[in-house]
Protein backbone atom coordinates (compact mmCIF):
# COMPACT_ATOMS: atom_id res chain seq x y z
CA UNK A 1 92.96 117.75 91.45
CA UNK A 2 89.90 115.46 90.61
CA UNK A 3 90.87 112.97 88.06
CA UNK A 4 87.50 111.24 87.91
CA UNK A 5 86.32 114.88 87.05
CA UNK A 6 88.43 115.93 84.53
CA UNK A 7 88.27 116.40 80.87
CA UNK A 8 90.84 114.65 78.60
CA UNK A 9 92.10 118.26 77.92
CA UNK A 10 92.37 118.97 82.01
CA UNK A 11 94.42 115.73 81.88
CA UNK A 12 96.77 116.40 78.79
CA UNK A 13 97.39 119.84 80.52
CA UNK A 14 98.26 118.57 83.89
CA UNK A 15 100.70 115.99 82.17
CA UNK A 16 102.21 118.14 80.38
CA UNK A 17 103.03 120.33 83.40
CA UNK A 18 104.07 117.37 85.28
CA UNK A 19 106.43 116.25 82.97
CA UNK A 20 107.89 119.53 82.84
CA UNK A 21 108.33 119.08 86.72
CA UNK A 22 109.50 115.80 86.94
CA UNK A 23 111.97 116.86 84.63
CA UNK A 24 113.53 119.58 86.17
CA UNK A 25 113.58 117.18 89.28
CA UNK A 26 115.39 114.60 87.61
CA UNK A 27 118.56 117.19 86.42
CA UNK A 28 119.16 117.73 89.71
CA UNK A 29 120.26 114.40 89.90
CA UNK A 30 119.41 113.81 93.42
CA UNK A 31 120.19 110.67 95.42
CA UNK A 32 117.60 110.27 98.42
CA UNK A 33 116.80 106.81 100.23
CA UNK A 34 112.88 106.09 102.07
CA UNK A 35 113.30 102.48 101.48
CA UNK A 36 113.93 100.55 105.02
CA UNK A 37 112.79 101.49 108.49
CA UNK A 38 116.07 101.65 110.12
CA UNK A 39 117.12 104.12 113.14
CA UNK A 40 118.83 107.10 112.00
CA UNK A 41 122.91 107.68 113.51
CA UNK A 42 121.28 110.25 115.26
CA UNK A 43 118.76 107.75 117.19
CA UNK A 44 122.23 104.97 117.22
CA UNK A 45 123.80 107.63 119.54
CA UNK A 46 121.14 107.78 122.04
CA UNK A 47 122.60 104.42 122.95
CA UNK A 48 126.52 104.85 122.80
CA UNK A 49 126.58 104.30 126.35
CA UNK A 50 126.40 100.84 125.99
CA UNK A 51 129.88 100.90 125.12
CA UNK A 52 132.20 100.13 128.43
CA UNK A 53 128.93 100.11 130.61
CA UNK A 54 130.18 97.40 132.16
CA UNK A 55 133.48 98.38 133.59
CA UNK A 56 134.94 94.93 134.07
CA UNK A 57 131.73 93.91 135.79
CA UNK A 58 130.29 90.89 133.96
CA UNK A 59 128.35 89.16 136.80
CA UNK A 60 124.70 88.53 136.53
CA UNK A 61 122.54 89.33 139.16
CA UNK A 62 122.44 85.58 139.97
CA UNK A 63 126.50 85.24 139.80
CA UNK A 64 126.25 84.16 135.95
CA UNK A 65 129.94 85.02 134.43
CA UNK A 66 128.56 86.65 131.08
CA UNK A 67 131.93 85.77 129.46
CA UNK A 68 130.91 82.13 129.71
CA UNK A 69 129.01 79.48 127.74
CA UNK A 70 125.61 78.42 128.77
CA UNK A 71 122.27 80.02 129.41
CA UNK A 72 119.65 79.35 127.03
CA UNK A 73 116.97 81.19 128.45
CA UNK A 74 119.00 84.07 129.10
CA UNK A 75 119.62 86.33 132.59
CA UNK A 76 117.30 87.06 134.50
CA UNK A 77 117.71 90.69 134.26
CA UNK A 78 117.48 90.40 130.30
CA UNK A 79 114.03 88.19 130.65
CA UNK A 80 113.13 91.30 133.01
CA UNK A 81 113.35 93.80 129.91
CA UNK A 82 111.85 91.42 127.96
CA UNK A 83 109.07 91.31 130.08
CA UNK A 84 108.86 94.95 130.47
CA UNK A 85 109.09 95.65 126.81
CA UNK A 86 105.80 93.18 126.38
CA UNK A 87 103.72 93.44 129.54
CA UNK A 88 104.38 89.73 130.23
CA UNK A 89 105.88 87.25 133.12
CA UNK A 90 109.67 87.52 132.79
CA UNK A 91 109.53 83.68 133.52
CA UNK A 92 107.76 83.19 130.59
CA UNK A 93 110.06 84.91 128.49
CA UNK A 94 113.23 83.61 126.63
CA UNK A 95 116.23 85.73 125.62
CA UNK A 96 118.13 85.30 122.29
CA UNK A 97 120.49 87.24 120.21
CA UNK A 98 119.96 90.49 118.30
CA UNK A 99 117.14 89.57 115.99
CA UNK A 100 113.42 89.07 116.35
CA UNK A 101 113.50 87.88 113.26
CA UNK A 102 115.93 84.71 113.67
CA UNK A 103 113.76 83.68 116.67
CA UNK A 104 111.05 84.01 114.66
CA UNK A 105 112.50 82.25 112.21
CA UNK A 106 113.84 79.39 113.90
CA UNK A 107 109.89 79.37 116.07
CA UNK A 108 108.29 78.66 113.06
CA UNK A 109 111.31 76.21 111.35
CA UNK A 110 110.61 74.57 114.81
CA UNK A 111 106.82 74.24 114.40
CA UNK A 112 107.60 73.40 110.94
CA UNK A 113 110.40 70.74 110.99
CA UNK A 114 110.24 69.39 114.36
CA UNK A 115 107.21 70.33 116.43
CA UNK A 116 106.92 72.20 119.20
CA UNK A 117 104.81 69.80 121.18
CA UNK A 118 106.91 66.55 120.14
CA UNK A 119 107.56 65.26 116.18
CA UNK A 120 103.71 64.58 116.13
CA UNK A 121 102.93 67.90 116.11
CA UNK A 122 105.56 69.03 113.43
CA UNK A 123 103.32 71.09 110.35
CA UNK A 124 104.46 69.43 107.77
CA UNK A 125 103.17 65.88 108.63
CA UNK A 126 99.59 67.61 107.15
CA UNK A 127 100.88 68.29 103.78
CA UNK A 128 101.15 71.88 102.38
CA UNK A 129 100.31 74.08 105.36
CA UNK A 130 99.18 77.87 105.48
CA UNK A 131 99.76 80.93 107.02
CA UNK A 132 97.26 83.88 106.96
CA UNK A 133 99.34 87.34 106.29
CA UNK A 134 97.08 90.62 107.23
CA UNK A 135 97.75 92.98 104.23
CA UNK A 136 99.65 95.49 103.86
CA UNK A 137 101.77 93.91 105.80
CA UNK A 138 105.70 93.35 106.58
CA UNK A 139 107.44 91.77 103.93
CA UNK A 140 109.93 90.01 105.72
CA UNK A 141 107.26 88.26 107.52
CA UNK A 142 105.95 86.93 103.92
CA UNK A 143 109.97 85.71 103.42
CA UNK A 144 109.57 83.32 106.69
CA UNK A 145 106.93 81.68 104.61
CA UNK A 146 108.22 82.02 101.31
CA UNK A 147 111.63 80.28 102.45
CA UNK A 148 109.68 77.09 104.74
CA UNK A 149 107.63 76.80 101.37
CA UNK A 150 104.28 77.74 103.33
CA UNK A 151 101.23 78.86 101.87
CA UNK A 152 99.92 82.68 102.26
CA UNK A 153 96.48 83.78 102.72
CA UNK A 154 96.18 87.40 102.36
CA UNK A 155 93.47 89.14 104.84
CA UNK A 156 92.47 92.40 104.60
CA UNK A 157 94.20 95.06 107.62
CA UNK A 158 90.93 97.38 108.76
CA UNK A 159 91.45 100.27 111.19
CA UNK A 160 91.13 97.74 114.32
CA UNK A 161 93.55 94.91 112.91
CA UNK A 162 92.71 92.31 110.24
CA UNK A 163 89.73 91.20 109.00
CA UNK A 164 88.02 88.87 111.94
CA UNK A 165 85.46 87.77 110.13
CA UNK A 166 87.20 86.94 107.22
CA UNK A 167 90.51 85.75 109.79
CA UNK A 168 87.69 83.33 111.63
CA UNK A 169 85.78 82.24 108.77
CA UNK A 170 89.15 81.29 107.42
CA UNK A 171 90.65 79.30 110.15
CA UNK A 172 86.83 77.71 110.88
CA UNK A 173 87.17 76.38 107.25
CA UNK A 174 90.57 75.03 106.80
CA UNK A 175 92.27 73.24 109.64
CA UNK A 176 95.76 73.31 107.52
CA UNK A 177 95.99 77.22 108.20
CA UNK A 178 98.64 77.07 111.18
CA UNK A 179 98.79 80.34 111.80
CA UNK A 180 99.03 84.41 111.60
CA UNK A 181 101.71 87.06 111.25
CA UNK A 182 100.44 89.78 113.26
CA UNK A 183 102.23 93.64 114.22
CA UNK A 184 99.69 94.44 116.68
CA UNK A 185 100.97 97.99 117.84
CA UNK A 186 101.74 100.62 115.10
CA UNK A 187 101.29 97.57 112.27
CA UNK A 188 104.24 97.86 109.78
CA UNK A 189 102.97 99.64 107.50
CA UNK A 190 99.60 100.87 108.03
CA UNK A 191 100.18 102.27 111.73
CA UNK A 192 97.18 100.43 113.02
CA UNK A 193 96.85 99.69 116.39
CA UNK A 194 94.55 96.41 117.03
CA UNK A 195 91.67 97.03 118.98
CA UNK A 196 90.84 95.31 122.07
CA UNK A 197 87.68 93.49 120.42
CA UNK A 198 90.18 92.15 117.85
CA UNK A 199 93.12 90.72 120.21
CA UNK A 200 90.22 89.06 122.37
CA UNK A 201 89.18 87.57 118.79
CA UNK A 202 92.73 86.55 118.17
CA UNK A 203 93.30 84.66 121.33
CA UNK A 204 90.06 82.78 120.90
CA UNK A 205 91.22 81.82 117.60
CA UNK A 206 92.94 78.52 118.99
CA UNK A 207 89.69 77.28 120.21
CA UNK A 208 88.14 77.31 116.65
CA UNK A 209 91.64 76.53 115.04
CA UNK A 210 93.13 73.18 113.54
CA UNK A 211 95.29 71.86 115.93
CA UNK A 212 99.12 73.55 116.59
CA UNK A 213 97.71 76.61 115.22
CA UNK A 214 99.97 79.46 116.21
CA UNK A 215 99.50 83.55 115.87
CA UNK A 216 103.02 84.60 115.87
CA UNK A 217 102.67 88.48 117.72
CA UNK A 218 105.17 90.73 116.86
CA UNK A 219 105.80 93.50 118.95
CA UNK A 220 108.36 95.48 116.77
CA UNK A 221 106.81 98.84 117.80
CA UNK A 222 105.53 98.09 121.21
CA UNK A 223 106.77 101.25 122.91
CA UNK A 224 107.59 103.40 119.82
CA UNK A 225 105.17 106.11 120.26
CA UNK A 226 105.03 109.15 118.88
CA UNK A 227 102.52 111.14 120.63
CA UNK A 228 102.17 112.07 124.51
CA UNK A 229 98.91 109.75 125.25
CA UNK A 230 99.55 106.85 123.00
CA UNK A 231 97.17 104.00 122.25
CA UNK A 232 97.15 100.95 124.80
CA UNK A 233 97.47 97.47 123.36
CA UNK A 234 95.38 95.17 125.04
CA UNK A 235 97.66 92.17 126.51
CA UNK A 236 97.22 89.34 124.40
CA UNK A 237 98.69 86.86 126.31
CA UNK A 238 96.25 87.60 129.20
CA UNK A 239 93.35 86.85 127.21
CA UNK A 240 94.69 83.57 126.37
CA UNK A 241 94.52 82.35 129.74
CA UNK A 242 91.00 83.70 129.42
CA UNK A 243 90.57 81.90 127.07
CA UNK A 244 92.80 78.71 127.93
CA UNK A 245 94.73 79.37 124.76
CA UNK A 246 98.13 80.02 126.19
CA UNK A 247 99.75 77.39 123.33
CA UNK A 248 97.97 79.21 120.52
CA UNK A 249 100.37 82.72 120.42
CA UNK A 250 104.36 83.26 120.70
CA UNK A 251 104.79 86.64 120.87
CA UNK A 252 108.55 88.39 120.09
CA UNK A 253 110.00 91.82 120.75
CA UNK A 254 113.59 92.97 120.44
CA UNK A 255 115.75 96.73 121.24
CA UNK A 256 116.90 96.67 117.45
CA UNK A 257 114.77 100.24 117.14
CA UNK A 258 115.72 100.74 120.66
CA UNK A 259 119.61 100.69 120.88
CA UNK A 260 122.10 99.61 118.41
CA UNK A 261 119.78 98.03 116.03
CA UNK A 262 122.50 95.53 114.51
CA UNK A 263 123.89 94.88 118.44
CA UNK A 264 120.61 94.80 120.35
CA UNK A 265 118.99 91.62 122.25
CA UNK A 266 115.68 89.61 120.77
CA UNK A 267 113.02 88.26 123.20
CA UNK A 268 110.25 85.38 122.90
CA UNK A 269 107.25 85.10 124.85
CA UNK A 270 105.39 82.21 125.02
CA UNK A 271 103.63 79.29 127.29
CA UNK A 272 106.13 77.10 129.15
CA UNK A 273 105.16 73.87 126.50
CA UNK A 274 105.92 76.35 123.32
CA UNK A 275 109.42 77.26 125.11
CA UNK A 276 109.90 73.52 126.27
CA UNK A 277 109.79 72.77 122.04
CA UNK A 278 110.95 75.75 121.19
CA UNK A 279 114.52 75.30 123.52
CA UNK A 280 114.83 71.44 122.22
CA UNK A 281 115.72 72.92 118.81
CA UNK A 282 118.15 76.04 120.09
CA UNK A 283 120.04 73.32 122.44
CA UNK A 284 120.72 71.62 118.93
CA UNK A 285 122.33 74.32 117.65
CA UNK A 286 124.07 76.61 120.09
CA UNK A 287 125.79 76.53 123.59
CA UNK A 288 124.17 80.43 124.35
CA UNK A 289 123.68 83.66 123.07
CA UNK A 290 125.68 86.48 124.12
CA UNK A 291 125.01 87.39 127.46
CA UNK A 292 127.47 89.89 128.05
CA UNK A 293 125.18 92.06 125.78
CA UNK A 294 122.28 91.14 127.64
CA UNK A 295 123.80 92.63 130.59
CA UNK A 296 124.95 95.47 129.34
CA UNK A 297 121.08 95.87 127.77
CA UNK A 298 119.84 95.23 131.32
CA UNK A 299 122.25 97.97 133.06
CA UNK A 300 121.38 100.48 130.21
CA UNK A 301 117.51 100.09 130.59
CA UNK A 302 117.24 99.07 133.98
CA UNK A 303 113.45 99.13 134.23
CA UNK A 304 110.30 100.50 132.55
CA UNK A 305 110.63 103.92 133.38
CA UNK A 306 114.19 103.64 132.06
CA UNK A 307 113.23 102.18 128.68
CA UNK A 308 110.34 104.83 128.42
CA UNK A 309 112.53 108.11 128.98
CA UNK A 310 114.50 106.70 126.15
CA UNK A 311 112.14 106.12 123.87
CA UNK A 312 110.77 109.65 124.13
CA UNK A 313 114.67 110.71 122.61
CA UNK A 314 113.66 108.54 120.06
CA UNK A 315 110.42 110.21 119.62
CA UNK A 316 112.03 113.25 119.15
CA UNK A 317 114.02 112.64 116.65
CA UNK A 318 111.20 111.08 114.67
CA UNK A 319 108.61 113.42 115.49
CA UNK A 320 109.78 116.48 112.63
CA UNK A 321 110.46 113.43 110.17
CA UNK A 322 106.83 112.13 110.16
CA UNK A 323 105.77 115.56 110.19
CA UNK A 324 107.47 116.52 107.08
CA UNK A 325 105.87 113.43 105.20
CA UNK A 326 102.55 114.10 106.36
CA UNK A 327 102.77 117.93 105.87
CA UNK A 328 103.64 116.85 101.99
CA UNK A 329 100.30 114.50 101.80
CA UNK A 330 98.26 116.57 103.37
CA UNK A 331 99.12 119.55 101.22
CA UNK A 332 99.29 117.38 98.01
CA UNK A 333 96.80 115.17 98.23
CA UNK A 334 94.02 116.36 101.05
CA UNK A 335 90.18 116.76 98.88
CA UNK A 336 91.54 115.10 95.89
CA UNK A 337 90.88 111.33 94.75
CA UNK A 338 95.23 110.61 94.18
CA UNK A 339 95.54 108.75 97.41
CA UNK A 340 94.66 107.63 100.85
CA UNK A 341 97.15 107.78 103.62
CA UNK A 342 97.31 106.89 107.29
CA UNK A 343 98.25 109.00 110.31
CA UNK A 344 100.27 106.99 112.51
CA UNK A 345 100.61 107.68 116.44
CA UNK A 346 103.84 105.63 116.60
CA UNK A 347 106.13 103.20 114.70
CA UNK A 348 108.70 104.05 111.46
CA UNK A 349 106.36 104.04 108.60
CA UNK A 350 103.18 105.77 106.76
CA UNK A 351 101.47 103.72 104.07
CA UNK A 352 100.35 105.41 101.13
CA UNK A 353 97.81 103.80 98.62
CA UNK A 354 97.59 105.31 95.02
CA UNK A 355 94.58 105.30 92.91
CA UNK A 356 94.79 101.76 91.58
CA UNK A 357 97.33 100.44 89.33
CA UNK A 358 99.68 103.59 89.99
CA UNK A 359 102.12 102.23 92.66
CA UNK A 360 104.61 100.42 90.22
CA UNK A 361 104.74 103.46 88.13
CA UNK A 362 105.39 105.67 90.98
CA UNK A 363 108.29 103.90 92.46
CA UNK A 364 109.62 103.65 89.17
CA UNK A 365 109.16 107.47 88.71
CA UNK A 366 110.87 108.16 92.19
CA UNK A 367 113.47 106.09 91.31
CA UNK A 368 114.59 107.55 87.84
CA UNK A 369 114.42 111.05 89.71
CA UNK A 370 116.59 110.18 92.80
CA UNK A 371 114.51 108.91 95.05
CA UNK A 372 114.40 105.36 96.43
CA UNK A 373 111.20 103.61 97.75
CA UNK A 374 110.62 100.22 99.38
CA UNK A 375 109.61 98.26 95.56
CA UNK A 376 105.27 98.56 95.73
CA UNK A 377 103.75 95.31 96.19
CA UNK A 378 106.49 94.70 98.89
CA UNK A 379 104.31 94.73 101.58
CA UNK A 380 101.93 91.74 100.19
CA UNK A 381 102.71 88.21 100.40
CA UNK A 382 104.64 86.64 97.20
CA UNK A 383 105.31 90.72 96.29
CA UNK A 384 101.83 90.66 94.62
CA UNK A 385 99.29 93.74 94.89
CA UNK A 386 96.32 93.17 93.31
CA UNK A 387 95.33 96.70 93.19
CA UNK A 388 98.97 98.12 92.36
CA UNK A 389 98.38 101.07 94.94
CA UNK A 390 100.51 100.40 98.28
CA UNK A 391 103.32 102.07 98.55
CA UNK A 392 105.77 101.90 102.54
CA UNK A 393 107.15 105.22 103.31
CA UNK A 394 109.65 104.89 105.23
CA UNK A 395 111.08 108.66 106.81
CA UNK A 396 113.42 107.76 109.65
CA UNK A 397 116.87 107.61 108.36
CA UNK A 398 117.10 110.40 106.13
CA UNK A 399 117.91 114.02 107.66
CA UNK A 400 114.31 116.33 107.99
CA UNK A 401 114.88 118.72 104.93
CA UNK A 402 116.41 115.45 102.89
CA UNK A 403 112.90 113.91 104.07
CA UNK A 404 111.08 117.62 103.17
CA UNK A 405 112.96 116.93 99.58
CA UNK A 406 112.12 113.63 98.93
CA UNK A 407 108.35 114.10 99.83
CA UNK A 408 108.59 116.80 96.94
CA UNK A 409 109.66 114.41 94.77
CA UNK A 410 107.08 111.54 95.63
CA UNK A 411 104.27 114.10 95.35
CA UNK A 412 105.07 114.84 91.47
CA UNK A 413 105.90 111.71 90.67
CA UNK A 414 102.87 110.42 92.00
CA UNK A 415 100.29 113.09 90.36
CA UNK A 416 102.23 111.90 87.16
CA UNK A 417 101.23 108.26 87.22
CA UNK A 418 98.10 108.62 88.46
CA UNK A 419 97.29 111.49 85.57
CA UNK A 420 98.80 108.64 82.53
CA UNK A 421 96.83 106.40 84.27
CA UNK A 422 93.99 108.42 83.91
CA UNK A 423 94.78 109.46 80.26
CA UNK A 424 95.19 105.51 79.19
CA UNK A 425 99.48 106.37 78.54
């Protein structure tokens, strides 16, 4: 199917039979969900060990009583997995509770509000600050900003990472950018893994920057590969001390696509000034996190080769998930001009884009036929797509042949927009 090519006829034909489809599909009344990238109860189980790994035995390797108050910075067996999780110094690393997203949270509040090198420092002593968001992008990355009423930049996401030249051009410009979200390994949603030429760019960034710039360095997918020789991530943290940039990027991580995602254990990364600032604010508002799951993370994934032979059960259980989305665009979609897709070696999504200004429509499609997707223009800062056309799939929760269903679904409904796009209806 050629759109571009067709005659008005071809296209009053082909949305006829569409329609005729997306019908039928929409009697049968289905109910199918490809909205959020959350582990399946089949990956949750590769984990139920957790519960009474302990056996009464709560002491830390350094006689810490888990049970206890105290211990901001967390065990030192939990900084450990922390460390091994991001390829960094477990001394630089602090351990919080189950969310990556709360430390990330209350980093940038911190940087915000407070400063992490002393009030001086705080953002919002320079007026309305801004953060640059690589797009498409992770949308609850965009509501960190959104809520601390900070600006977003957009920058294009290429097949190396985002847009350096546009990223440095930017930050060269306007000293009141403070920062950038960045998913460097298996990027939510695009799959991308930055190259090494763009994390050496990155870490250089603080030289060129305004001053407390931060890149905030998610590692959500860090070791969630899905293929036997997966792409290395250059360290980013060791080309900051290349670069004498150590302030300039606070990297996170967490086990919440690792263990129990709504019971796992969050980690932060960062130079010991960043974590000086960074700890002034937590000590304001709590005694500790919960150490007892720390240890219990700590005994369950006792070192990298641990955490690795786990993830490949993960893998596993992805593996025929991806497959069945990508077996659906590839059949559908492969020599026509409907869409361009990604295919990713790891992580819990594949971004589709649509021929432009066919995204809303095909949600809305999918969603009157049984099929929920994550709403398009989610993955853009402020919700906003310019060019209507990316849509998040998201294939890990749903069983393979619910997955196999839904894909059928998403294929018609997106030959449907795209051909009343076409026809001007």
């Amino acid at each position: 199917m050629q759109l571009d090519q067709a005659t008005q006829e071809q296209l009053r034909q082909w949305e006829s039979e569409l329609a005729e489809q997306y019908q039928a599909i929409v009697d049968q009344k289905l109910s199918l969900d490809l909205t959020r990238g959350k582990p399946s109860p089949e990956q949750l189980s590769l984990s139920d060990a957790l519960d009474g790994i302990l056996n009464g035995h709560y002491k830390a390797e350094d006689g810490t009583d888990t049970r206890n108050y105290g211990g901001l910075d967390g065990l030192p067996e939990a900084k450990q997995l922390g460390a091994d999780l991001m390829g960094v110094n477990p001394a630089n690393v602090l351990v919080g509770g189950n969310s990556s997203l709360t430390l990330m949270f209350q980093m940038m509040l911190t940087a915000h509000q407070f400063g992490l090198s002393g009030p001086e420092s705080a953002w919002k002593n320079e007026g309305q600050v801004k953060f640059l968001c690589p797009v498409p992008g992770y949308d609850r990355h965009h509501t960190v900003c959104e809520q601390l009423g900070i600006d977003m930049i957009p920058v294009p996401m290429t097949d190396t990472g985002p847009d350096m030249d546009k990223v440095e051009a930017l930050v060269k410009d306007d000293p009141r950018i403070k920062g950038m979200w960045c998913v460097p390994k298996y990027s939510n949603p695009t799959g991308v893994v930055y190259s090494d030429d763009t994390v050496e760019r990155i870490a250089a960034l603080g030289k060129v920057a305004g001053s407390n710039f931060r890149v905030f360095w998610d590692n959500a997918y860090a070791v969630h590969d899905l293929v036997d020789n997966p792409p290395e991530l250059a360290c980013v943290m060791k080309a900051c001390q290349q670069n004498g940039t150590e302030d300039s990027v606070i990297q996170f991580a967490s086990t919440s696509k690792i263990t129990h995602a709504g019971a796992g254990v969050a980690f932060v990364n960062a130079s010991e000034a960043n974590l000086k600032g960074f700890k002034q604010f937590l000590g304001s508002c709590t005694i500790g996190p919960d150490k007892v799951n720390q240890i219990r993370h700590s005994r369950f994934l006792p070192d990298r080769a641990a955490l690795m032979k786990h993830m490949q059960g993960h893998a596993e259980l992805l593996k025929p998930r991806f497959a069945a989305v990508l077996e659906a665009l590839n059949g559908a979609f492969s020599g026509t001009d409907l869409g361009q897709w990604q295919e990713p070696k790891g992580g819990y999504f594949v971004s589709f884009d649509t021929r432009p200004g066919c995204a809303k429509d095909t949600v809305r499609l999918a969603a009157e036929a049984g099929v929920k997707l994550t709403p398009a223009g989610a993955t853009f800062p402020y919700g906003e797509d310019p060019r209507d056309c990316n849509i998040r799939i998201a294939p890990s929760v749903p069983s393979v042949e619910e997955v196999k269903g839904a894909m059928k679904v998403f294929v018609v409904c997106v030959k449907l927009a795209s051909v009343r796009a076409q026809l001007g209806v």
